[in-house]
N, C-alpha and C. Protein backbone atom coordinates (compact mmCIF):
# COMPACT_ATOMS: atom_id res chain seq x y z
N UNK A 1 137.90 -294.48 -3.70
CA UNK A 1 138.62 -293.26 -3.35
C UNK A 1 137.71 -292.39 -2.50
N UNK A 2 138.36 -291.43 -1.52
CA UNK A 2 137.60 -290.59 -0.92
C UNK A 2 138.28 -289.43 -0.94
N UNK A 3 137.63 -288.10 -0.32
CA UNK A 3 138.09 -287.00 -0.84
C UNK A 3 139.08 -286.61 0.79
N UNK A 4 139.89 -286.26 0.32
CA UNK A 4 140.49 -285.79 1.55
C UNK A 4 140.12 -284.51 2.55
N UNK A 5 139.62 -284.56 3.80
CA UNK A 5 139.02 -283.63 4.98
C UNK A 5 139.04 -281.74 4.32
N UNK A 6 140.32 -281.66 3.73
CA UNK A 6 141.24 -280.35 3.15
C UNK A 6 141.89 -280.27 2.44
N UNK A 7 141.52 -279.55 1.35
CA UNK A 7 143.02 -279.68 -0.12
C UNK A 7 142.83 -278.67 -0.99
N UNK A 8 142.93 -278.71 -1.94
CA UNK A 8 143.22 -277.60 -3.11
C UNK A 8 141.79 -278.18 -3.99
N UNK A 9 141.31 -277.39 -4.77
CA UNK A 9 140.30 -277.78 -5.81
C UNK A 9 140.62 -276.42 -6.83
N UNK A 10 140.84 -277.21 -7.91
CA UNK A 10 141.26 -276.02 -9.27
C UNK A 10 140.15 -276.32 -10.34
N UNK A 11 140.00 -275.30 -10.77
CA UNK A 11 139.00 -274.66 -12.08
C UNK A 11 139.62 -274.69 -13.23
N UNK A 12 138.69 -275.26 -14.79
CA UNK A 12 139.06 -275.49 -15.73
C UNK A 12 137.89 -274.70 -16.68
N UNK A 13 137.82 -273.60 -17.69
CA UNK A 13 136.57 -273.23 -18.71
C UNK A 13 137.33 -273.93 -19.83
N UNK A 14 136.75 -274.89 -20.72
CA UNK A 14 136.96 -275.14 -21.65
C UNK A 14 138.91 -275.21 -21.73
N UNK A 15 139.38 -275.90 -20.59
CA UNK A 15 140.52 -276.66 -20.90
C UNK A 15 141.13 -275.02 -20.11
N UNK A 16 140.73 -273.73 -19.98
CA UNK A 16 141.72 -273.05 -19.59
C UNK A 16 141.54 -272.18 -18.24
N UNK A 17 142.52 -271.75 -17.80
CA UNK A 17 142.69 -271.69 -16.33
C UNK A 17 143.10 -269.88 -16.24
N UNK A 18 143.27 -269.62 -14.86
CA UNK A 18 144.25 -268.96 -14.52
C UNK A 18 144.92 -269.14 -13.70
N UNK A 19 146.15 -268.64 -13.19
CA UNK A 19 147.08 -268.87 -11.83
C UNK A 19 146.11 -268.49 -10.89
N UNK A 20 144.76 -268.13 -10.47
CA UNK A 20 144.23 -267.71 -9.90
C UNK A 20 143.10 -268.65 -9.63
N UNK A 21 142.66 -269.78 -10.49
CA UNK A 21 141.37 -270.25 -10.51
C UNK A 21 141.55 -271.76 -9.76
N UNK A 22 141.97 -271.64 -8.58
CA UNK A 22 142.00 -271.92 -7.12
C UNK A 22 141.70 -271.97 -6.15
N UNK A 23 141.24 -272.71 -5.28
CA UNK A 23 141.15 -272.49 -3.68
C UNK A 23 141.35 -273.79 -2.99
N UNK A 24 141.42 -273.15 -1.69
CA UNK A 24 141.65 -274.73 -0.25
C UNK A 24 140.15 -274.60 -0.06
N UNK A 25 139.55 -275.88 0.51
CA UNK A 25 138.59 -276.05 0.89
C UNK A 25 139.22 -277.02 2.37
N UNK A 26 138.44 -276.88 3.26
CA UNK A 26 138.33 -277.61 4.56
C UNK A 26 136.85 -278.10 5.09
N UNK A 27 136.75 -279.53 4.93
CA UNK A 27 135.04 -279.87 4.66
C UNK A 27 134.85 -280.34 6.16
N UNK A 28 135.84 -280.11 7.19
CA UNK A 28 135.54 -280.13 8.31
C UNK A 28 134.82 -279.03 9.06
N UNK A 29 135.66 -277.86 8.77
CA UNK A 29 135.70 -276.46 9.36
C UNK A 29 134.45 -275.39 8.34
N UNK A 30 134.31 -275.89 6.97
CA UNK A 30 134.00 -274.77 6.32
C UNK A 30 131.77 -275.14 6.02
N UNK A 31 131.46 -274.64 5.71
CA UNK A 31 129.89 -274.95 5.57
C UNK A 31 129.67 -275.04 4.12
N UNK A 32 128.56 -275.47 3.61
CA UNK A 32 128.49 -275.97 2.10
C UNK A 32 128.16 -274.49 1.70
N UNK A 33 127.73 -273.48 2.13
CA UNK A 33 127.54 -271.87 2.15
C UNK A 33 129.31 -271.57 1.84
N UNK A 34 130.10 -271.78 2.84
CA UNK A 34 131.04 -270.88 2.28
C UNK A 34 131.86 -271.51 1.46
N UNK A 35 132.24 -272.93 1.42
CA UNK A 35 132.47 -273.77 0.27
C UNK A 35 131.96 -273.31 -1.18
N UNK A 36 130.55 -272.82 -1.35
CA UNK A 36 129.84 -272.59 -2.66
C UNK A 36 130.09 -270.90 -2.81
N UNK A 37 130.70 -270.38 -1.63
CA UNK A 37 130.90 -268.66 -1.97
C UNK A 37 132.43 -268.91 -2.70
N UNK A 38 132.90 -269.81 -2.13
CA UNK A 38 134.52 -269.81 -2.67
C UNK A 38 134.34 -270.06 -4.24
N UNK A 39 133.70 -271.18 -4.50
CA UNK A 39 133.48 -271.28 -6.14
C UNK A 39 133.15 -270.57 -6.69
N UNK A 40 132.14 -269.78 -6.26
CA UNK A 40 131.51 -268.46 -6.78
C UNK A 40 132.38 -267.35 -7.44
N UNK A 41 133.10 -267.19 -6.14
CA UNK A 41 134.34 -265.86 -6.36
C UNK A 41 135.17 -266.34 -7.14
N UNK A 42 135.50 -268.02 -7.53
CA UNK A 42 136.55 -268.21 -8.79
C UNK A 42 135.60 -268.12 -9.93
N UNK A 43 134.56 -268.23 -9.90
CA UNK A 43 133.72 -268.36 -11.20
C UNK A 43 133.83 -267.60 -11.64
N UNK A 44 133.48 -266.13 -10.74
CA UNK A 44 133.64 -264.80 -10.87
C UNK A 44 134.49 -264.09 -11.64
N UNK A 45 135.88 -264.31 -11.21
CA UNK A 45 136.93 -263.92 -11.32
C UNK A 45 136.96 -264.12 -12.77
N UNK A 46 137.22 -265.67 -13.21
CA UNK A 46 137.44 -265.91 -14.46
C UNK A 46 136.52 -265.24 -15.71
N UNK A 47 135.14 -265.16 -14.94
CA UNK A 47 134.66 -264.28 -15.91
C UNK A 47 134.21 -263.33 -16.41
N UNK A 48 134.80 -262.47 -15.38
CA UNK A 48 134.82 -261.39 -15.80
C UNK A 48 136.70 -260.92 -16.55
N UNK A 49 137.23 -261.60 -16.29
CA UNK A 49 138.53 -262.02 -17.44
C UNK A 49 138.12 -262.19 -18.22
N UNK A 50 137.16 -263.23 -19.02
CA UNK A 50 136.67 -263.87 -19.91
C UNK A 50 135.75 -263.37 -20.75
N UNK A 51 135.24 -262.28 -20.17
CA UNK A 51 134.22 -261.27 -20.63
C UNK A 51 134.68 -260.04 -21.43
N UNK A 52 135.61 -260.16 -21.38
CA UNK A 52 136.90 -258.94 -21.88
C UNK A 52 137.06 -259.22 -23.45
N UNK A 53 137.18 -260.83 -23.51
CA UNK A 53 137.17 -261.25 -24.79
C UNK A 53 136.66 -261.05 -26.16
N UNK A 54 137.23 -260.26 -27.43
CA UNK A 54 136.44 -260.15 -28.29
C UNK A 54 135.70 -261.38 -28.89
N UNK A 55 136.32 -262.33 -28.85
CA UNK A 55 135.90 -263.38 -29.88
C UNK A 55 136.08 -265.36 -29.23
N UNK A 56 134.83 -264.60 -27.44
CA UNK A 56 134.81 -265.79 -26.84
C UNK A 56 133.94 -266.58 -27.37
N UNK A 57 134.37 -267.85 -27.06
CA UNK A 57 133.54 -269.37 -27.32
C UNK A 57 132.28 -269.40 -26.01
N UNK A 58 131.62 -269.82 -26.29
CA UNK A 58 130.64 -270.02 -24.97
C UNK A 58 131.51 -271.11 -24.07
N UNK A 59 131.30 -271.36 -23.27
CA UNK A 59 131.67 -272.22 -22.06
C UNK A 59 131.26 -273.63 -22.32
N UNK A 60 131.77 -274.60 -22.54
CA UNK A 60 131.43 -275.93 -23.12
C UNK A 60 131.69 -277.16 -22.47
N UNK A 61 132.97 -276.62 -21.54
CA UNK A 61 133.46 -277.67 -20.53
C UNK A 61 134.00 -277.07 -19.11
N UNK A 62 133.62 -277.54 -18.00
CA UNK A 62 133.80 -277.31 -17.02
C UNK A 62 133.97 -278.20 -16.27
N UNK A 63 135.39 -277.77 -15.74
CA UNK A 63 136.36 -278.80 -14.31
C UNK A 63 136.76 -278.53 -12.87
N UNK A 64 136.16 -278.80 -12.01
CA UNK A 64 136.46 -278.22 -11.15
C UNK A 64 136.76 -280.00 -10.01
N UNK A 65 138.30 -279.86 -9.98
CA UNK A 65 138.85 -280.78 -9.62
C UNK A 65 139.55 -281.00 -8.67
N UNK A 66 140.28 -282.07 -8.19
CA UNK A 66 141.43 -281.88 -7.10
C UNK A 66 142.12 -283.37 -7.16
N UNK A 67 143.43 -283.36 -6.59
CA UNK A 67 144.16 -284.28 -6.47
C UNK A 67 144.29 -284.36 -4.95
N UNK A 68 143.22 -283.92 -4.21
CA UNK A 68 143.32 -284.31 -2.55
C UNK A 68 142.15 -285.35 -2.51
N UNK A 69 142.66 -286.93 -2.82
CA UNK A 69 141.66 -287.81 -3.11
C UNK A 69 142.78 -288.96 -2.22
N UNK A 70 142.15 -289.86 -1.10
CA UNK A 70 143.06 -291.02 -0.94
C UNK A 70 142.13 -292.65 -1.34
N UNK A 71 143.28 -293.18 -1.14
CA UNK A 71 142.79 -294.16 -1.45
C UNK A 71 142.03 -295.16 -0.52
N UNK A 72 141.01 -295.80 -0.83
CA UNK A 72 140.11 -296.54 0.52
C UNK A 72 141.02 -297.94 0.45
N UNK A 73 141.35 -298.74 -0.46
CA UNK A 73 142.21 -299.24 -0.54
C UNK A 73 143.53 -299.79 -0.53
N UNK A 74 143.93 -298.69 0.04
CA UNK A 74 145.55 -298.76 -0.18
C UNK A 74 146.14 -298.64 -1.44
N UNK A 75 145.33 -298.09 -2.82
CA UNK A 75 145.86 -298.02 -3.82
C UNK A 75 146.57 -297.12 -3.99
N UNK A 76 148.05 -296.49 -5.00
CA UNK A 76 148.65 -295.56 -4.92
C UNK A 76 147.53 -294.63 -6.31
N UNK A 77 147.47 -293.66 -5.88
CA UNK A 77 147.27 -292.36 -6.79
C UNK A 77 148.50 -292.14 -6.99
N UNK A 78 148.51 -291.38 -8.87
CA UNK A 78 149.60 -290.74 -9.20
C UNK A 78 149.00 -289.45 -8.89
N UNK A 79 149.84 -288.89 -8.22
CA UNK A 79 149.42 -287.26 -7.38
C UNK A 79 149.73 -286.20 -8.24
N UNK A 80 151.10 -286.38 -9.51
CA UNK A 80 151.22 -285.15 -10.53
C UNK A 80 149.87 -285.34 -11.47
N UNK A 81 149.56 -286.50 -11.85
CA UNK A 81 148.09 -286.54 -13.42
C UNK A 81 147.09 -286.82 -12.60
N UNK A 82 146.79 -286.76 -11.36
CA UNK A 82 145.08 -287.04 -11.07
C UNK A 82 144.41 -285.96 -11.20
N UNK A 83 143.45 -286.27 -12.06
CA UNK A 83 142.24 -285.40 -11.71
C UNK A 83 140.66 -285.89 -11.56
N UNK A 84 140.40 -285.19 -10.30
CA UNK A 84 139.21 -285.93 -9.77
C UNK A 84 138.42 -284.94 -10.01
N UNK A 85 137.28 -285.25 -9.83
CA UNK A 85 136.12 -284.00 -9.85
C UNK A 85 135.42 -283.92 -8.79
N UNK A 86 135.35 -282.27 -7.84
CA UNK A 86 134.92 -282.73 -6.94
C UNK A 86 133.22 -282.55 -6.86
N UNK A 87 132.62 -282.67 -8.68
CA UNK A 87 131.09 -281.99 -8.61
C UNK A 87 130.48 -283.58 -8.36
N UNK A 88 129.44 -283.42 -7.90
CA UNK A 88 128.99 -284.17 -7.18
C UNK A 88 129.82 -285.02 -5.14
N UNK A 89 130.77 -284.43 -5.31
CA UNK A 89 131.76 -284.90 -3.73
C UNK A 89 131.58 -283.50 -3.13
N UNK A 90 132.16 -282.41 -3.14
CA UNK A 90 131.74 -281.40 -2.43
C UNK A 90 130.63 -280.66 -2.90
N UNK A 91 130.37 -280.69 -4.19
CA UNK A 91 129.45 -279.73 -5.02
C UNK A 91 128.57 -280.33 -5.23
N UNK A 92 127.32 -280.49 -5.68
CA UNK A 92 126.12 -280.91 -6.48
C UNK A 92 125.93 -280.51 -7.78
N UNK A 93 125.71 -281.26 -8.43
CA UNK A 93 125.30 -280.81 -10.19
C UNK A 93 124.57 -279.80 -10.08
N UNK A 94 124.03 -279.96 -9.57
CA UNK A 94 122.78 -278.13 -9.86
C UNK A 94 123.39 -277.52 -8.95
N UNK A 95 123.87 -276.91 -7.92
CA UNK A 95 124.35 -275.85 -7.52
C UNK A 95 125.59 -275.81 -8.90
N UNK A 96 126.14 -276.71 -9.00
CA UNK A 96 127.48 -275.96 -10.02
C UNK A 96 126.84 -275.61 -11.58
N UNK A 97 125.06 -275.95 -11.96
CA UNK A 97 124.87 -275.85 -12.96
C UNK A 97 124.31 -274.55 -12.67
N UNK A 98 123.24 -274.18 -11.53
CA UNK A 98 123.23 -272.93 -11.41
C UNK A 98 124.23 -272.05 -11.21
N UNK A 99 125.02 -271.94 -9.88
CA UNK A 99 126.16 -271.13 -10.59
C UNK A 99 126.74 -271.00 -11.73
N UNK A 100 127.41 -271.33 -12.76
CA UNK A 100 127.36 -271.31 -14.28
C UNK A 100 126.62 -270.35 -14.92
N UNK A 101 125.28 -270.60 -14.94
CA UNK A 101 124.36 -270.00 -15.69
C UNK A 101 124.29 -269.11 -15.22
N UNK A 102 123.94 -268.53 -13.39
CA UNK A 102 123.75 -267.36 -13.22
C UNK A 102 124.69 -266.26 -13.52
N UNK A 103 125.85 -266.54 -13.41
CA UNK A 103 127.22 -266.29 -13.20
C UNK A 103 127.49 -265.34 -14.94
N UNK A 104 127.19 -266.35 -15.99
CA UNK A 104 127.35 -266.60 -17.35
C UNK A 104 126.57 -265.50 -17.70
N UNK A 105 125.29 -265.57 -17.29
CA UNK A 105 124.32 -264.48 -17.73
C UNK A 105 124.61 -263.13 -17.28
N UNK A 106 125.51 -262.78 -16.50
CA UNK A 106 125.31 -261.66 -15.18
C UNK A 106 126.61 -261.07 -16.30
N UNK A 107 127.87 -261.98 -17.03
CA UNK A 107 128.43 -261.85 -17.77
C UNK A 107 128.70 -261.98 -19.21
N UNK A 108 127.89 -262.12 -19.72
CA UNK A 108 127.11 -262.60 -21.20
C UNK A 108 127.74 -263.51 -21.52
N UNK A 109 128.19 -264.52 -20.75
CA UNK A 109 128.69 -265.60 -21.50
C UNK A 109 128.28 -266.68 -21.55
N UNK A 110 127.80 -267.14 -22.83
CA UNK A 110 126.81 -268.19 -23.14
C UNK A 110 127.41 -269.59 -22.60
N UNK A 111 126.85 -270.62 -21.42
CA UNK A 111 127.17 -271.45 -20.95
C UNK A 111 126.25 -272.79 -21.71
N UNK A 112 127.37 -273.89 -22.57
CA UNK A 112 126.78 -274.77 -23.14
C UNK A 112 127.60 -276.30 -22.17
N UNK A 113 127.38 -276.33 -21.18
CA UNK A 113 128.30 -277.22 -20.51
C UNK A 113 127.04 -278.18 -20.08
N UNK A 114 127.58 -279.52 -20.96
CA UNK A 114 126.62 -280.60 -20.19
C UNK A 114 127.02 -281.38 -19.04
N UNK A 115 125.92 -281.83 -18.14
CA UNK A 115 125.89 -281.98 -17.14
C UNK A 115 125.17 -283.95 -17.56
N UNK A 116 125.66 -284.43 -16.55
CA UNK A 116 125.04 -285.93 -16.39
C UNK A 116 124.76 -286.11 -15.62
């Protein structure tokens, strides 16, 4: 599978979302700078939502995915249940582990999300 040029990539904390924790990426047009500001500002977003919380869980799982994936093969993807990840395809484990943490700390929210 490969990732498609432009598509959607959605955000998951521990299984939950908002209608908001979204963006298009374009890996033609856009730089790994503003690609990593876009994640940023959803990271953001969610947590300072998340920070509001009396009686949050620390952060344990993190998804940041997309169903703009084709096939090198000619295989069909089911396009409603895929989920791909795009950490390590557009992102790197440590930029998405530092963002996390910095992000987490700036909002006291304790980030226990393992990384492989």
């Amino acid at each position: 599978m490969k990732i498609k040029s432009n598509g959607v990539v959605k955000l998951a904390f521990n299984a939950k979302s908002k209608n908001s924790s979204l963006f298009t990426y374009n890996l033609q047009k856009e730089t790994q700078e503003q690609l990593l500001a876009k994640l940023r500002e959803k990271v953001v977003d969610f947590f300072s939502f998340y920070s509001d919380f009396n009686n949050k869980s620390p952060i344990k799982n993190f998804e940041a995915y997309s169903a703009d994936f084709i096939c090198t093969n000619s295989c069909k993807i089911d396009m409603i249940n895929t989920k791909v990840s795009v950490v390590g395809v557009i992102y790197t484990i440590s930029e998405v582990k530092n963002l996390l943490f910095e992000e987490g700390k700036k909002f006291g929210i304790e980030i226990e999300v393992k990384f492989n």
